[in-house]
C-alpha atoms as a PDB file:
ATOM      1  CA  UNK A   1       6.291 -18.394 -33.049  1.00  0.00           C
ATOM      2  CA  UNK A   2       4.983 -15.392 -30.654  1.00  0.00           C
ATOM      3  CA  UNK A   3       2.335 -16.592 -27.949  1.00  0.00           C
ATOM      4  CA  UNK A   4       0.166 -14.809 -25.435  1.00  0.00           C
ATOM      5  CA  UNK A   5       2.284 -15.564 -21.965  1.00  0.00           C
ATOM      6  CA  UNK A   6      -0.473 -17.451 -19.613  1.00  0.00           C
ATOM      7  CA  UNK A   7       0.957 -17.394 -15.985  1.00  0.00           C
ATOM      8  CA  UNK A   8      -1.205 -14.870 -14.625  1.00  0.00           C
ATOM      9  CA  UNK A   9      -1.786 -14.723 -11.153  1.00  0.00           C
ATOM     10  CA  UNK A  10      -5.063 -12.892  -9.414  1.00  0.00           C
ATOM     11  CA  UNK A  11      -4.665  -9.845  -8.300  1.00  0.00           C
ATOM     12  CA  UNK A  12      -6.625  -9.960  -5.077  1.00  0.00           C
ATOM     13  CA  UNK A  13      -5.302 -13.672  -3.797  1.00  0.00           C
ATOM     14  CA  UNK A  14      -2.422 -14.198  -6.199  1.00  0.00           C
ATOM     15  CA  UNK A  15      -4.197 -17.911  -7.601  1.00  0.00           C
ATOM     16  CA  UNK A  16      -3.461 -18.889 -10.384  1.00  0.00           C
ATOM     17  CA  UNK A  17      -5.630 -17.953 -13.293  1.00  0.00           C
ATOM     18  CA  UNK A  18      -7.340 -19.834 -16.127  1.00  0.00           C
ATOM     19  CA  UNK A  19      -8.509 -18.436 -19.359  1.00  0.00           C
ATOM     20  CA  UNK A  20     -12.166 -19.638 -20.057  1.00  0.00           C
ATOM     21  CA  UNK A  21     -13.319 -18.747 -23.033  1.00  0.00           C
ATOM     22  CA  UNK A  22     -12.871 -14.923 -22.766  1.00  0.00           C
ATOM     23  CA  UNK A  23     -12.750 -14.529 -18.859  1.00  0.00           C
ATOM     24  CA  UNK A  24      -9.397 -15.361 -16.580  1.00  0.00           C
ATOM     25  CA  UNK A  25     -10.707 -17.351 -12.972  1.00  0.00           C
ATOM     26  CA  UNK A  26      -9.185 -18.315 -10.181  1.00  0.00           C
ATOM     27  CA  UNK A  27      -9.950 -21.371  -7.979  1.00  0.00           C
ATOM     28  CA  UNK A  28     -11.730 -18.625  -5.358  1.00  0.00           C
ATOM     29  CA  UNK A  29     -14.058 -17.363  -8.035  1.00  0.00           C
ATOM     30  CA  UNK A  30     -12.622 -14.197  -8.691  1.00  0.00           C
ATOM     31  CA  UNK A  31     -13.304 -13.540 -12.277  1.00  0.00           C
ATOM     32  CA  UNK A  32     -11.763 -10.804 -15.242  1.00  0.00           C
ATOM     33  CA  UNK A  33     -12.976 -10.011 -18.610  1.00  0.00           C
ATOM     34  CA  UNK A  34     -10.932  -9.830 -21.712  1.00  0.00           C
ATOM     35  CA  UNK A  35     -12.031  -6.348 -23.122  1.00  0.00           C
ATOM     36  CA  UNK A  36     -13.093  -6.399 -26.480  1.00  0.00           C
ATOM     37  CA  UNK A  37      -9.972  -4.758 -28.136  1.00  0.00           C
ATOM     38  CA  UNK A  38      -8.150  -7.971 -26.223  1.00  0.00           C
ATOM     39  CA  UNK A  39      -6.783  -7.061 -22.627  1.00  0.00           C
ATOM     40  CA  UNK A  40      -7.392  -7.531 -19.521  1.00  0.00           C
ATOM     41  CA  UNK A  41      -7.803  -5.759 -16.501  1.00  0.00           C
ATOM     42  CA  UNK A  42      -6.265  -6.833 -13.549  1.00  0.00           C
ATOM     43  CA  UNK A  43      -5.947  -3.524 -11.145  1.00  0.00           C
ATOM     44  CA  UNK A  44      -7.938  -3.308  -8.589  1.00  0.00           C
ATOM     45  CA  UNK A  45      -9.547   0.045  -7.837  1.00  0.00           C
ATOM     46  CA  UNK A  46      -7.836  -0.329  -4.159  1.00  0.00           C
ATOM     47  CA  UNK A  47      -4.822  -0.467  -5.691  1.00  0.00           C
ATOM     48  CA  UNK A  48      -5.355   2.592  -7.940  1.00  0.00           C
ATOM     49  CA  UNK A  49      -4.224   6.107  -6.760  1.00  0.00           C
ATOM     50  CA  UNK A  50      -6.239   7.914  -8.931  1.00  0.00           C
ATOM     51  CA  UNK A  51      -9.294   7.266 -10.825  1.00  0.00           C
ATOM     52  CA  UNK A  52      -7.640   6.814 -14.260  1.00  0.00           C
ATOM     53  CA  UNK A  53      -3.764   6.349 -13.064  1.00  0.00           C
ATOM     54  CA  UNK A  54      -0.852   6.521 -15.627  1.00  0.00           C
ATOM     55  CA  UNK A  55      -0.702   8.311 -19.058  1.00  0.00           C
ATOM     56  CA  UNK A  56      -3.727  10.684 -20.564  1.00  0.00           C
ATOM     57  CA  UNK A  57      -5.298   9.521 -23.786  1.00  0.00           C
ATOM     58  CA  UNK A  58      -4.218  12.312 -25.562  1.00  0.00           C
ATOM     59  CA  UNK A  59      -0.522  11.143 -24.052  1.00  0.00           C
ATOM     60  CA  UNK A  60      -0.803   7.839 -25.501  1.00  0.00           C
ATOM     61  CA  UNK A  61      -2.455   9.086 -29.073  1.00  0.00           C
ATOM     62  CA  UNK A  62       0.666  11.487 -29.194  1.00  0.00           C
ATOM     63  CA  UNK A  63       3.110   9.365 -28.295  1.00  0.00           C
ATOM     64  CA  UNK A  64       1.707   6.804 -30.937  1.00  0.00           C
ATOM     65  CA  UNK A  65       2.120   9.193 -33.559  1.00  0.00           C
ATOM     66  CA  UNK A  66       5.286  10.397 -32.885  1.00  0.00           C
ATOM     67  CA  UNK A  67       7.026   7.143 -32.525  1.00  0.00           C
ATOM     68  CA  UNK A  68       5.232   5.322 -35.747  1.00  0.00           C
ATOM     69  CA  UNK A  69       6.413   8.208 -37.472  1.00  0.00           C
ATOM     70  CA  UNK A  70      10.353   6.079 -36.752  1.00  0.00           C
ATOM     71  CA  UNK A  71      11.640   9.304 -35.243  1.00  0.00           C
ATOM     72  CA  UNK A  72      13.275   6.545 -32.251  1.00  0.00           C
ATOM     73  CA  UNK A  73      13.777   3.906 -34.736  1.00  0.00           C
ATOM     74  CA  UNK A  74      17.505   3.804 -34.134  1.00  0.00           C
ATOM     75  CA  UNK A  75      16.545   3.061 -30.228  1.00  0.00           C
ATOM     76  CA  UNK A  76      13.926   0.525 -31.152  1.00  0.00           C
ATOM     77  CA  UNK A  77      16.184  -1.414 -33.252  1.00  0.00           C
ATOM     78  CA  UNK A  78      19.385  -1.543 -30.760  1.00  0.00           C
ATOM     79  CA  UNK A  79      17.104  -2.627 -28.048  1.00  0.00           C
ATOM     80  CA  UNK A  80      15.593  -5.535 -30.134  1.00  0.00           C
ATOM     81  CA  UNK A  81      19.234  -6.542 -31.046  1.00  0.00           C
ATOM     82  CA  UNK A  82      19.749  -7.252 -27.559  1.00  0.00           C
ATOM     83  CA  UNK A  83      16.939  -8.905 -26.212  1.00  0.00           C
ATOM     84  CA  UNK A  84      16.664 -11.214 -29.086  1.00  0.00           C
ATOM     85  CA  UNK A  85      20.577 -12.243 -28.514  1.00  0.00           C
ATOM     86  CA  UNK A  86      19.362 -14.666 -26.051  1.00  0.00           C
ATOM     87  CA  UNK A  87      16.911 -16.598 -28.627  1.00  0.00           C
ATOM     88  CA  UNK A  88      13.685 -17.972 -27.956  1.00  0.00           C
ATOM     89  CA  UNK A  89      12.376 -16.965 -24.180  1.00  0.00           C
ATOM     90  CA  UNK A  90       9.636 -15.826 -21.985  1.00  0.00           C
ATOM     91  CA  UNK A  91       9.324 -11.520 -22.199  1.00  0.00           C
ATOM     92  CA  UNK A  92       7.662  -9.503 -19.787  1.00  0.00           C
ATOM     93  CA  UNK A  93       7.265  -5.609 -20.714  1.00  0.00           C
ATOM     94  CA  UNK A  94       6.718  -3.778 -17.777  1.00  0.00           C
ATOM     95  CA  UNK A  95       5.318  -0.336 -18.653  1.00  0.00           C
ATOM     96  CA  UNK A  96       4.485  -1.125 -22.188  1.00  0.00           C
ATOM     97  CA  UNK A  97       2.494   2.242 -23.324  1.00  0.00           C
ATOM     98  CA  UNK A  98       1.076   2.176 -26.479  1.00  0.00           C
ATOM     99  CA  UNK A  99       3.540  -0.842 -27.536  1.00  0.00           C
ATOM    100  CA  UNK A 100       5.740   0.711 -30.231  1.00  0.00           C
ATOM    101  CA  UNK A 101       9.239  -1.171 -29.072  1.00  0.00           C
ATOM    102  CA  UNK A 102       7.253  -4.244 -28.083  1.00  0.00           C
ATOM    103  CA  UNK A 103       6.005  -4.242 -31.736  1.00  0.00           C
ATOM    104  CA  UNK A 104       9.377  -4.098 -33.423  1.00  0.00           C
ATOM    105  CA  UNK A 105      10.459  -6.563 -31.207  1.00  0.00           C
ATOM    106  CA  UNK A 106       8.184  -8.784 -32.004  1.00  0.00           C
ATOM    107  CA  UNK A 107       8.755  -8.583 -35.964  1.00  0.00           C
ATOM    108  CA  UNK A 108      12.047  -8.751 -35.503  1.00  0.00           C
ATOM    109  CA  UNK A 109      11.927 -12.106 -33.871  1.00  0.00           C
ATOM    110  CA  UNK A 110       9.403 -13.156 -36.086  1.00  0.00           C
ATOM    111  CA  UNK A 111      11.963 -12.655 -38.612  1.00  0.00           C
ATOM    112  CA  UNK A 112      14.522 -14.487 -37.179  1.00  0.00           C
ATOM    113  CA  UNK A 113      12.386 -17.590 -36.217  1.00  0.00           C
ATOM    114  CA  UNK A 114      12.861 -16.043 -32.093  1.00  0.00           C
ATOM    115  CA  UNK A 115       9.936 -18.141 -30.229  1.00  0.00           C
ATOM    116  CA  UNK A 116       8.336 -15.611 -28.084  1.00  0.00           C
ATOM    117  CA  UNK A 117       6.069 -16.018 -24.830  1.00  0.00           C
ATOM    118  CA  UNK A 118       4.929 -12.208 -24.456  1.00  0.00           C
ATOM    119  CA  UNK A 119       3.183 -10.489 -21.796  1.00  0.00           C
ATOM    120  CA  UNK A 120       2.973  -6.830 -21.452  1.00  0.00           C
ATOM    121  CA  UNK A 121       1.590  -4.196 -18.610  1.00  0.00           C
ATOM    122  CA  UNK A 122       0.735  -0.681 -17.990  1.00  0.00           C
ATOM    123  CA  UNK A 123      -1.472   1.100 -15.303  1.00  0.00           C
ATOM    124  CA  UNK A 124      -2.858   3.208 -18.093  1.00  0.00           C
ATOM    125  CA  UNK A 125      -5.651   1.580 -19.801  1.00  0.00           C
ATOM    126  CA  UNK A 126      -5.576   4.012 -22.493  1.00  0.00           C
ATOM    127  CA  UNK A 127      -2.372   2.950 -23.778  1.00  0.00           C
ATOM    128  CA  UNK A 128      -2.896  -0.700 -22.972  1.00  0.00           C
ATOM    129  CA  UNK A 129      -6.248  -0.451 -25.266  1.00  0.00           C
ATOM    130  CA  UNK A 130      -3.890   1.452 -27.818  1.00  0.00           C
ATOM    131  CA  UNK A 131      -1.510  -1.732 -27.519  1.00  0.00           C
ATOM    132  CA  UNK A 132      -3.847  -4.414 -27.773  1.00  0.00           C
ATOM    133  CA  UNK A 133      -5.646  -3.625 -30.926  1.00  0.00           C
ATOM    134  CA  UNK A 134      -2.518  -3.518 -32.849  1.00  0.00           C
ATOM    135  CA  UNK A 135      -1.895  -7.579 -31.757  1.00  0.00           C
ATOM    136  CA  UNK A 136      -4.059  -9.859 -30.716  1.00  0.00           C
ATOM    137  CA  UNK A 137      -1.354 -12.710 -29.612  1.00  0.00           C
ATOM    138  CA  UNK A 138       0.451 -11.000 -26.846  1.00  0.00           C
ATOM    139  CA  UNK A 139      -0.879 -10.895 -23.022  1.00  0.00           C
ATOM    140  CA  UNK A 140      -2.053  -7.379 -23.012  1.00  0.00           C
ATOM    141  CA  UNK A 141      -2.496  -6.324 -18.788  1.00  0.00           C
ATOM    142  CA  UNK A 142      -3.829  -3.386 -17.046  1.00  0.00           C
ATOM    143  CA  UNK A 143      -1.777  -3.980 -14.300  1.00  0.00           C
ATOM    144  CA  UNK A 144       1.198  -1.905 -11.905  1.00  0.00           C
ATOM    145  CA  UNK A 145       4.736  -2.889 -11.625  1.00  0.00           C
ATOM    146  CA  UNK A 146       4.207  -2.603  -8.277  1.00  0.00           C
ATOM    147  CA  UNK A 147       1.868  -5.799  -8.255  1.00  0.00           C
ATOM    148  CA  UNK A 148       2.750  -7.952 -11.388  1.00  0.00           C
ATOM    149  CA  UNK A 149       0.357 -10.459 -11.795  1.00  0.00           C
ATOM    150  CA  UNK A 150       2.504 -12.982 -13.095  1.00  0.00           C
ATOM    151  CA  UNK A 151       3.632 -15.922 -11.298  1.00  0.00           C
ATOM    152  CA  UNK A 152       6.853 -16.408  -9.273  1.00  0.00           C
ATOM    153  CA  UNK A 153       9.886 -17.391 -11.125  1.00  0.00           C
ATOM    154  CA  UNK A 154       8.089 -17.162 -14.760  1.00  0.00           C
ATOM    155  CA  UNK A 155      10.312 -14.642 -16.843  1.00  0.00           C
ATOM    156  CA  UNK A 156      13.253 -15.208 -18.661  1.00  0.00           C
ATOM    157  CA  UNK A 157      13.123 -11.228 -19.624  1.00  0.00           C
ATOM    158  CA  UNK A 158      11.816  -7.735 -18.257  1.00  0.00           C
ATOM    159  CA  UNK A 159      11.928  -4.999 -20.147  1.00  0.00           C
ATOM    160  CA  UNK A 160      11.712  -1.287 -18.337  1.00  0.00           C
ATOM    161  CA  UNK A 161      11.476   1.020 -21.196  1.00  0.00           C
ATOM    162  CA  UNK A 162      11.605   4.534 -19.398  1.00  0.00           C
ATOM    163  CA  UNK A 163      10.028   3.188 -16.894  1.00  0.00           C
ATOM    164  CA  UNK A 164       9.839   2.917 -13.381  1.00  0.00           C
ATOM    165  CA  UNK A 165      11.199   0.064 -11.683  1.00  0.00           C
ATOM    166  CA  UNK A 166      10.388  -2.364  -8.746  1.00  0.00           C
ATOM    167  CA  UNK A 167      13.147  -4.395  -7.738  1.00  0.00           C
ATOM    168  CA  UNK A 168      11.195  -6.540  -5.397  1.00  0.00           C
ATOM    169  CA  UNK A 169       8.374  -7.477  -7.870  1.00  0.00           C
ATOM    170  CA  UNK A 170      10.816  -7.887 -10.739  1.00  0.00           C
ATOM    171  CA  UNK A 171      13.047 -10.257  -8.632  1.00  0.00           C
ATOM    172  CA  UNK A 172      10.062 -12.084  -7.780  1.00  0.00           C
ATOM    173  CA  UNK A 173       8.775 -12.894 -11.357  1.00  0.00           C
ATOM    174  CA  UNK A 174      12.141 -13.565 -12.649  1.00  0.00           C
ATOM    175  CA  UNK A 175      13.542 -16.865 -13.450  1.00  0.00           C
ATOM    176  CA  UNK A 176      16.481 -18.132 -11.867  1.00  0.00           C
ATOM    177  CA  UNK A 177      19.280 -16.503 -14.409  1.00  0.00           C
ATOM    178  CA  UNK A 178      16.897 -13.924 -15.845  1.00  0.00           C
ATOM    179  CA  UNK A 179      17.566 -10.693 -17.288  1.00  0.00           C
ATOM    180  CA  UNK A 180      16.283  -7.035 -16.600  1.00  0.00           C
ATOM    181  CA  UNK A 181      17.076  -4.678 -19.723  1.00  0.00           C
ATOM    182  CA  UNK A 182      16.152  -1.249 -18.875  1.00  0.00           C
ATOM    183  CA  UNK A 183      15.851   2.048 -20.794  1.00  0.00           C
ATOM    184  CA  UNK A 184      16.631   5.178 -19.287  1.00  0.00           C
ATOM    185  CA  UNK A 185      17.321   8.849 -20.726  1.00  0.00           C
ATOM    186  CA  UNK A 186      20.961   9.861 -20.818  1.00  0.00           C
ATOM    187  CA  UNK A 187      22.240  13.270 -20.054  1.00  0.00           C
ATOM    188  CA  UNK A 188      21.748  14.580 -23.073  1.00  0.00           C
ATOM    189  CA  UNK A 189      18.528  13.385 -23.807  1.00  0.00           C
ATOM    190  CA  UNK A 190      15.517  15.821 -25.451  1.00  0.00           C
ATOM    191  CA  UNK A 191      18.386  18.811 -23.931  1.00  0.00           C
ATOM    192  CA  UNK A 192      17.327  21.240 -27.290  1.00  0.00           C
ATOM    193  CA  UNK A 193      13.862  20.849 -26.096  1.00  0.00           C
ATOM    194  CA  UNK A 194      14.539  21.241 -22.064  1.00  0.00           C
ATOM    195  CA  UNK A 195      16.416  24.331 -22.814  1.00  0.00           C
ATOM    196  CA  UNK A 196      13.429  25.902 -24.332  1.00  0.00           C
ATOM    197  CA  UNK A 197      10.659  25.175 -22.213  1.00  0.00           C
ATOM    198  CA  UNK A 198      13.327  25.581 -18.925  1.00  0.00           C
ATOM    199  CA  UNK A 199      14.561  28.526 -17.214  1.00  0.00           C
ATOM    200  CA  UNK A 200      17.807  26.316 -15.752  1.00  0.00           C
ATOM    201  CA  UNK A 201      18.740  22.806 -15.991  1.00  0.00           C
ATOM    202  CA  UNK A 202      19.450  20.429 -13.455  1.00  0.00           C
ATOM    203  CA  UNK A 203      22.508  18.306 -13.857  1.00  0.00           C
ATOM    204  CA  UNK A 204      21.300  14.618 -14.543  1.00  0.00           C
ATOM    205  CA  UNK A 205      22.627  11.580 -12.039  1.00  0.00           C
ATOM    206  CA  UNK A 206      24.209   9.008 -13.391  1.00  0.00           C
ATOM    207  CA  UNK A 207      23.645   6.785 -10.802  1.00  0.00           C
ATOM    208  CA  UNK A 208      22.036   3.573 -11.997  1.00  0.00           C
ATOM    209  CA  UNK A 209      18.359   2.927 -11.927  1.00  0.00           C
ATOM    210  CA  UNK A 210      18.399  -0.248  -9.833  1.00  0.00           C
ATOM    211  CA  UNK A 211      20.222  -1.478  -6.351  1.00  0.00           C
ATOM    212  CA  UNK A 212      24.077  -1.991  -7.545  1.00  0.00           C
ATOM    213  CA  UNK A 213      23.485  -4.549  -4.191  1.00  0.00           C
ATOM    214  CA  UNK A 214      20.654  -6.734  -5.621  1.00  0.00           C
ATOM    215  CA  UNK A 215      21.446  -6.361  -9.503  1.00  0.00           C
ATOM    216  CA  UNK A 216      25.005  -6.830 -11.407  1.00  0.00           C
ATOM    217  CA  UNK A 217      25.420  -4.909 -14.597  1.00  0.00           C
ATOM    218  CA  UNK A 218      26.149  -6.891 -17.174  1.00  0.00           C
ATOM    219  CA  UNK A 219      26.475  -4.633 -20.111  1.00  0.00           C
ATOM    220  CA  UNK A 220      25.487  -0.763 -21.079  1.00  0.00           C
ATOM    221  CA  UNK A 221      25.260   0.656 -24.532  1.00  0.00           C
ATOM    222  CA  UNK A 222      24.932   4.029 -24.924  1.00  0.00           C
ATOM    223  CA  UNK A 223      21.743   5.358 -28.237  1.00  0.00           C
ATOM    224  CA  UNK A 224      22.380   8.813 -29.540  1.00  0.00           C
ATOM    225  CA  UNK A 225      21.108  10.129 -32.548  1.00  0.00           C
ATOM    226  CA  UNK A 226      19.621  12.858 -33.896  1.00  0.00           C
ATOM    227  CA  UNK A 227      16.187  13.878 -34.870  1.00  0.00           C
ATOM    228  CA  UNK A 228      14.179  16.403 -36.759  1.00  0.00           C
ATOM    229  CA  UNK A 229      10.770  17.357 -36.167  1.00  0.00           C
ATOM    230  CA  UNK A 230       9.692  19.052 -39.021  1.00  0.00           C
ATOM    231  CA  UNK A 231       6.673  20.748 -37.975  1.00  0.00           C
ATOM    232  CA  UNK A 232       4.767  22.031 -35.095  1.00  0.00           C
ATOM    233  CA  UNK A 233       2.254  19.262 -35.000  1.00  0.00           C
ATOM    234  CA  UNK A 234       5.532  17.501 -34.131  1.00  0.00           C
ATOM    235  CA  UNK A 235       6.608  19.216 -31.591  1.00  0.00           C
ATOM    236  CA  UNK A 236       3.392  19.266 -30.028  1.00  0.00           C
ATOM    237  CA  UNK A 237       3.173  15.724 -30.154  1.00  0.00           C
ATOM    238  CA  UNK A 238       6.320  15.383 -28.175  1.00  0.00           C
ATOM    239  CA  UNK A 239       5.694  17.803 -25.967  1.00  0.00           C
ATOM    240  CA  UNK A 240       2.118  16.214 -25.024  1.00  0.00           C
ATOM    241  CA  UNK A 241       4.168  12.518 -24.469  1.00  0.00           C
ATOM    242  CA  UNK A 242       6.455  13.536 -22.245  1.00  0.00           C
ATOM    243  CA  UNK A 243       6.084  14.644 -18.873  1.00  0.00           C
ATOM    244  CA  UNK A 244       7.385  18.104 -19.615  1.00  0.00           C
ATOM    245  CA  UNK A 245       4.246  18.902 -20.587  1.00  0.00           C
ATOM    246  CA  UNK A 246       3.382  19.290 -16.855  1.00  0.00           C
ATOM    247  CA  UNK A 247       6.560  20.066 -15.541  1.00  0.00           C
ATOM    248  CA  UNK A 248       7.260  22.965 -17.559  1.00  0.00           C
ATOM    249  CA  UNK A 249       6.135  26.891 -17.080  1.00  0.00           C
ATOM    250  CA  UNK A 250       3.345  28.373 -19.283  1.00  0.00           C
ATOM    251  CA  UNK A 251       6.145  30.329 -21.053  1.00  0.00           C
ATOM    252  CA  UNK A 252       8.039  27.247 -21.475  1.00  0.00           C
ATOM    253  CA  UNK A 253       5.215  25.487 -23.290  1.00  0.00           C
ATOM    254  CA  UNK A 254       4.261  28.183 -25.380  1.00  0.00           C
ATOM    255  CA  UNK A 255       7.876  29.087 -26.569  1.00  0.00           C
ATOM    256  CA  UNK A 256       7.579  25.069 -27.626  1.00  0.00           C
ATOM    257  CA  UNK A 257       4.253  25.243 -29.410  1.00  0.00           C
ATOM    258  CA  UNK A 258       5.585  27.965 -30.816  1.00  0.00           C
ATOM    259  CA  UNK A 259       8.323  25.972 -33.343  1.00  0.00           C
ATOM    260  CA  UNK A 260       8.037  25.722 -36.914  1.00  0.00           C
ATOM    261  CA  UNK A 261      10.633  22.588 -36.103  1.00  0.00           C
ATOM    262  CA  UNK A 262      12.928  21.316 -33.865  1.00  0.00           C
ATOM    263  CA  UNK A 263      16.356  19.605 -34.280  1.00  0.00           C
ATOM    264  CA  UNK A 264      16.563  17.043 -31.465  1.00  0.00           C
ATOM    265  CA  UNK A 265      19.321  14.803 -30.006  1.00  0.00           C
ATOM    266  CA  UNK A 266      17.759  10.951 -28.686  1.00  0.00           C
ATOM    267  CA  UNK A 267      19.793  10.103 -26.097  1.00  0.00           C
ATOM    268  CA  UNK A 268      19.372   6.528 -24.015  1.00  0.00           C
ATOM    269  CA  UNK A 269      21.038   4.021 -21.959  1.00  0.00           C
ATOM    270  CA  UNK A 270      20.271   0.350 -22.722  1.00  0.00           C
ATOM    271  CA  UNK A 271      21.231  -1.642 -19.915  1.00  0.00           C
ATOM    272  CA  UNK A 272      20.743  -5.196 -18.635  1.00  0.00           C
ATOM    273  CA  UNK A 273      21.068  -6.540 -15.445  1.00  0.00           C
ATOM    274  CA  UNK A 274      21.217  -9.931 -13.793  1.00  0.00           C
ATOM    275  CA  UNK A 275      20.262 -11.058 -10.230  1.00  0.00           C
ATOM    276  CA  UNK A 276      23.245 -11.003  -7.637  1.00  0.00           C
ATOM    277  CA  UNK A 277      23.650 -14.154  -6.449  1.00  0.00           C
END
């Protein structure tokens, strides 16, 4: 059975909050409105550094098209594998986007019989709105990682899907024996693409994403495969998800736009991580 998770804290006083009807309260009257496609809101505009923080909507509209078009299937699939080893738990996603791999997840354990508590967070509402139409019984949040509004000790699972982590604020919503599965780019990730739109490349660290002093890793598995954008509506859509859309030159970009197709290699780590004791 998936179910909305429910231990959401406020974000001003950190209360606990109660769903009535279609607004979450605290006990100090601070109030938040489910949105009509089905999320809620809880980011403060003190707490924002920019008036519409995290991913573009035309980001999150490419980035949906690309991926329902299974071009990271293989990816999606490995990481479901192993966060639905551990059976039925409690997941938080923690820089959701538009929801694609929370998604798959999700019919994957459905498919297995996988009980699933599920709540999910980005600081761009675009791609949380993007999220929550698509289901209705997960915990959709406009929210940061650096202030989860979840309670203490309420996780049995984080995902970081290219994301950016915060090890305080993940330890804190963890449950005693908890896991952190992260996705990062390997070294080879998108490198067809970065040596088009890039004068030089930088050698990539391999360092690991979290504190090797708070976090033990407790198993890595390397995703490679290869994929082949046929077009240049494609490319383009890639291009616009990514943050080399800003990080490249002019001449970069247009040398991009400029492919009839692309032959890609996907490369990702898929880690998890435990607590040190």
């Amino acid at each position: 059975m998936i179910q909305p998770f429910d231990q959401l804290i406020c974000p001003l006083d950190k209360q606990p909050l109660q769903l009535n009807e279609r607004t979450w309260c605290c006990e100090n009257g601070h109030s938040y409105d489910l949105a009509k496609q089905g999320y809620v809101n809880l980011l403060p505009v003190q707490n924002k550094r920019s008036k519409d923080p995290g991913d573009s909507k035309a980001m999150v509209q490419a980035r949906r098209k690309y991926l329902e078009e299974g071009h990271y299937l293989p990816l999606a699939r490995a990481l479901a594998d192993i966060v639905l080893e551990q059976g039925d738990q409690t997941l938080l996603d923690a820089g959701c986007g538009e929801g694609y791999y929370l998604r798959y997840l999700v019919e994957q354990a459905e498919r297995k019989g996988t009980e699933l508590s599920v709540a999910a967070l980005d600081i761009s509402k675009w791609a949380v709105q993007a999220a929550a139409k698509q289901d209705k019984r997960l915990s959709w949040i406009v929210a940061s990682n650096n202030a989860i509004p979840l309670a203490d000790n309420s996780v049995d699972t984080i995902l970081c899907v290219f994301g950016f982590p915060v090890e305080a604020e993940f330890k804190r919503v963890l449950k005693p024996g908890g896991r952190l599965i992260m996705v990062d780019p390997a070294s080879e990730h998108l490198i067809e693409l970065k040596r088009i739109i890039y004068p030089e490349l930088k050698a990539k660290s391999e360092q690991l994403p979290v504190s090797e002093a708070s976090w033990k890793l407790c198993s890595e598995e390397r995703v490679s495969f290869p994929v082949n954008l046929p077009d240049t509506e494609a490319v383009h859509d890639l291009l616009t998800m990514t943050p080399h859309l800003y990080r490249a030159s002019k001449e970069g970009r247009e040398r991009a736009e400029s492919l009839q197709s692309l032959a890609l290699t996907a490369d990702a780590w898929v880690r998890v991580f435990s607590l040190t004791a």
